[in-house]
N, C-alpha and C. Protein backbone atom coordinates (compact mmCIF):
# COMPACT_ATOMS: atom_id res chain seq x y z
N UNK A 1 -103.37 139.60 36.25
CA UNK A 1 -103.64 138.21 36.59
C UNK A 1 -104.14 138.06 38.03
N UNK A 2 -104.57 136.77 37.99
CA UNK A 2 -105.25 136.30 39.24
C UNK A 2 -106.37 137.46 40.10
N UNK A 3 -106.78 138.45 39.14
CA UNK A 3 -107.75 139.51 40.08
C UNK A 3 -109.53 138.67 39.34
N UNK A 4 -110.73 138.85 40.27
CA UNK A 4 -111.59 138.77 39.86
C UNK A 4 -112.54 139.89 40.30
N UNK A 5 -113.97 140.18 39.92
CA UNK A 5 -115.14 140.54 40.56
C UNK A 5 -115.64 140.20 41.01
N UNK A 6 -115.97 141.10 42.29
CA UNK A 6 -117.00 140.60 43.46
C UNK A 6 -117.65 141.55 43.79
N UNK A 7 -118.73 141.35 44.70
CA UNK A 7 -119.56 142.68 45.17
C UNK A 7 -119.51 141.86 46.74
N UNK A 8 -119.48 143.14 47.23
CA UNK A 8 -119.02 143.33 49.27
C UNK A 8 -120.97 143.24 48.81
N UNK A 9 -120.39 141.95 50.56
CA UNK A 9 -121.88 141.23 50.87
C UNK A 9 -122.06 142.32 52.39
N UNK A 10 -120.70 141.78 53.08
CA UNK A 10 -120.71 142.78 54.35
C UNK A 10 -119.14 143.12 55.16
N UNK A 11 -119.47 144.21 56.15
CA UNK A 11 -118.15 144.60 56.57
C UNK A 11 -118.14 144.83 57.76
N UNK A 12 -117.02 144.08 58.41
CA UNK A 12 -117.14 144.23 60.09
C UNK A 12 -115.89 145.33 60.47
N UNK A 13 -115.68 146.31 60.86
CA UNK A 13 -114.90 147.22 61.56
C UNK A 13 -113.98 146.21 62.64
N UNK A 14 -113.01 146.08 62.60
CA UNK A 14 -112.43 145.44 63.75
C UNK A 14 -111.27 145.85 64.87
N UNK A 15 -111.55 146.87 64.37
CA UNK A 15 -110.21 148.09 64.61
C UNK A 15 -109.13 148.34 64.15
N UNK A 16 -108.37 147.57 64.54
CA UNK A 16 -107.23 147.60 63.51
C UNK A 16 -107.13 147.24 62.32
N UNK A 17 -108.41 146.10 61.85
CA UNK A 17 -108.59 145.88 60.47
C UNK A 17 -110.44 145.46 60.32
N UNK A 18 -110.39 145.44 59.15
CA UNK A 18 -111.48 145.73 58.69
C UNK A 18 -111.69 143.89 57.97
N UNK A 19 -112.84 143.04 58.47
CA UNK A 19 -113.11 142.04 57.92
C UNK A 19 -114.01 141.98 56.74
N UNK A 20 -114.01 141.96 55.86
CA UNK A 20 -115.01 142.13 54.11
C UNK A 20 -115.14 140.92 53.73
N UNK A 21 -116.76 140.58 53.68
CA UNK A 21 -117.06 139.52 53.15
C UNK A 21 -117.62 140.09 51.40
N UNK A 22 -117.23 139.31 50.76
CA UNK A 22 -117.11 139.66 49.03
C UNK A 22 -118.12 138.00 48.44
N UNK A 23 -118.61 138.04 47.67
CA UNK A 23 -119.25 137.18 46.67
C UNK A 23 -118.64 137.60 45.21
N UNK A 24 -117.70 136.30 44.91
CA UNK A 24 -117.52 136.28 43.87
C UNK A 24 -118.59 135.84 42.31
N UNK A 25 -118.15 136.09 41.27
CA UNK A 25 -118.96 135.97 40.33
C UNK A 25 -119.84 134.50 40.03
N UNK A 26 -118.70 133.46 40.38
CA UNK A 26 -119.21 131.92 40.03
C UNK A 26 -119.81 131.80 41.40
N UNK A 27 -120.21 132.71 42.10
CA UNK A 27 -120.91 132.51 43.81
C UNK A 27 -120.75 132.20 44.91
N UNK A 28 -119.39 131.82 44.55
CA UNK A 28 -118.39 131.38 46.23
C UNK A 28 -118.07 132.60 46.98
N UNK A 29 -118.23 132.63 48.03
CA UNK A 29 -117.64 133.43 49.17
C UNK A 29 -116.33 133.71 49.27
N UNK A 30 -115.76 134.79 49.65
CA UNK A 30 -114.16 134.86 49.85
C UNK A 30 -114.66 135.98 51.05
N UNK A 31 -113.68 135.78 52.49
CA UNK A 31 -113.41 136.74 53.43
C UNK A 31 -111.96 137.73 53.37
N UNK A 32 -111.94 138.95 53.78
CA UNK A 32 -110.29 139.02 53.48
C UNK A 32 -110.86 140.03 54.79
N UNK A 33 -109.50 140.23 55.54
CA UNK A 33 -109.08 140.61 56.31
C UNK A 33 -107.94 141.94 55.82
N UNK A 34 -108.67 143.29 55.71
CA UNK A 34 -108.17 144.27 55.47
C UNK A 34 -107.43 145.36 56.84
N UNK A 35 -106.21 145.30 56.99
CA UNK A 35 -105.50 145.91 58.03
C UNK A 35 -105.73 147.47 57.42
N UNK A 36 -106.51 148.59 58.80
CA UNK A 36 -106.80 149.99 58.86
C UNK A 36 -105.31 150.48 58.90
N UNK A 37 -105.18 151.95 58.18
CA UNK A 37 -104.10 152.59 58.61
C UNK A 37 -104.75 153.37 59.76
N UNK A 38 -103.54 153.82 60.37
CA UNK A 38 -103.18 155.32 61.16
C UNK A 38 -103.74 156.12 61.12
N UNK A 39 -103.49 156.55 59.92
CA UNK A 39 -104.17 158.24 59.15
C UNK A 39 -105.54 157.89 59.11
N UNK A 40 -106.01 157.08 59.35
CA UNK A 40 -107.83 156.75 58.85
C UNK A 40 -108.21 156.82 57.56
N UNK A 41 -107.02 156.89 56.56
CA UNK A 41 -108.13 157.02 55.09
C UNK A 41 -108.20 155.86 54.58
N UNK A 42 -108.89 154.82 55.15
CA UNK A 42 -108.99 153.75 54.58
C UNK A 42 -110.47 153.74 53.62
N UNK A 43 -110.27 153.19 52.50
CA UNK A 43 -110.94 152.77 52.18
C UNK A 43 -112.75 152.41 52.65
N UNK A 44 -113.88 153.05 52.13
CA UNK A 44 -115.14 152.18 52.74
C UNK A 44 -116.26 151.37 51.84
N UNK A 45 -116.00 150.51 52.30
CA UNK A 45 -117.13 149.52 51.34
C UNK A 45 -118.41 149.53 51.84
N UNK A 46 -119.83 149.18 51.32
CA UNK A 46 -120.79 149.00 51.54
C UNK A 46 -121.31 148.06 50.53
N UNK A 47 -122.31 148.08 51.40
CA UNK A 47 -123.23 146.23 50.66
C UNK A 47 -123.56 146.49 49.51
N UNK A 48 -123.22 145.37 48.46
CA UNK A 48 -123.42 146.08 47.34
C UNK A 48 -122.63 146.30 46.26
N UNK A 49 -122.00 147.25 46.61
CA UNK A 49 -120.43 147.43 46.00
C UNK A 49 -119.42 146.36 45.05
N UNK A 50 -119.49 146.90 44.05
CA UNK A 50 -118.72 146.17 42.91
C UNK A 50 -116.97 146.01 43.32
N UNK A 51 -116.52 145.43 43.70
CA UNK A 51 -114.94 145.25 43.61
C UNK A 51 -114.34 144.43 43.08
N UNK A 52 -113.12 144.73 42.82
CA UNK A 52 -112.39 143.27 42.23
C UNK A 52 -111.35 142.88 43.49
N UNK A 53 -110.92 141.78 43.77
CA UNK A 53 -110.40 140.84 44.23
C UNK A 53 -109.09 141.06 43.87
N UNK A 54 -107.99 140.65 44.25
CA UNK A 54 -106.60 140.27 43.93
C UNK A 54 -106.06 139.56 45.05
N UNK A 55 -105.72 138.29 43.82
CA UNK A 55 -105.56 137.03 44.74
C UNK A 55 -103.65 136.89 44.28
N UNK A 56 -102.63 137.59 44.86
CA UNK A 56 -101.44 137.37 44.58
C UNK A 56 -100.74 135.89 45.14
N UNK A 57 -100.17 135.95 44.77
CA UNK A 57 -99.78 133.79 44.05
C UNK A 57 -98.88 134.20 45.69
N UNK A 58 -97.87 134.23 46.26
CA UNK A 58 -97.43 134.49 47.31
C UNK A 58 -97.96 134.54 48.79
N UNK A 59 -99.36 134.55 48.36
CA UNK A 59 -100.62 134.44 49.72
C UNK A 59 -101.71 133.55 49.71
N UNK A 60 -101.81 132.80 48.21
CA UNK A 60 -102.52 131.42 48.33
C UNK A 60 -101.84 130.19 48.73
N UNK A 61 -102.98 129.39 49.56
CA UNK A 61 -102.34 127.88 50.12
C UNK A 61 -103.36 127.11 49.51
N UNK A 62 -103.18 125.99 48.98
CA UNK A 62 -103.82 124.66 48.00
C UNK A 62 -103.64 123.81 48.98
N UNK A 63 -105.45 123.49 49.47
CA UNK A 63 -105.61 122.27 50.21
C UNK A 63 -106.30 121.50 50.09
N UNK A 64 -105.88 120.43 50.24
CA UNK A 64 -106.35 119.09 50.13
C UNK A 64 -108.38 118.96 50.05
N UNK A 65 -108.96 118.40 48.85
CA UNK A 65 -110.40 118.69 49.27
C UNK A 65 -110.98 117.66 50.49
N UNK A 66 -111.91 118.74 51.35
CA UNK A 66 -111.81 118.30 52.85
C UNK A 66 -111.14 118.43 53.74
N UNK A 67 -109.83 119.24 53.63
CA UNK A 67 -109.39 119.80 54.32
C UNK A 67 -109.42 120.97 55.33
N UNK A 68 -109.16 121.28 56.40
CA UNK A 68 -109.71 121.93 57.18
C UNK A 68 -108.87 122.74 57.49
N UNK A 69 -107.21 122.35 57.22
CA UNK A 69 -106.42 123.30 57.36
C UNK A 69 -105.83 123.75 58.66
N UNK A 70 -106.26 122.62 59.81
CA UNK A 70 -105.72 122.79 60.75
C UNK A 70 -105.26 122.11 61.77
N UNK A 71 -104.37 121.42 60.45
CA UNK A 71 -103.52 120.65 60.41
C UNK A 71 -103.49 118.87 61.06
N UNK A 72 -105.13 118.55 61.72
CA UNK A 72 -105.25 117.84 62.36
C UNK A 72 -105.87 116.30 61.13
């Protein structure tokens, strides 16, 4: 549940984590913010790239449409 497909649009190195921009199937954008290990075997995406998504219920927030989310 809650996983979809996407293909990595692009990927920023950030050091300690890795920012991945993904295009989902119905065409919306999703960013995720992937934290690098230690050991360096992380994972590497390139443009292109088929992935799926997992969106666990414990890390989504439902906001208001027009909302900006920060808090103002």
């Amino acid at each position: 549940p809650n996983r979809l497909p996407a293909v990595v649009q692009r990927t920023v190195y950030l050091g300690s984590a890795t920012s991945v921009t993904l295009r989902l199937a119905d065409g919306s954008t999703v960013q995720a913010l992937v934290q690098n290990s230690l050991e360096g075997d992380d994972p590497t995406w390139s443009a292109g790239s088929s992935v799926t998504v997992h969106l666990p219920p414990f890390a989504l927030r439902v906001l208001a449409s027009g909302s900006t989310g920060d808090g103002a």
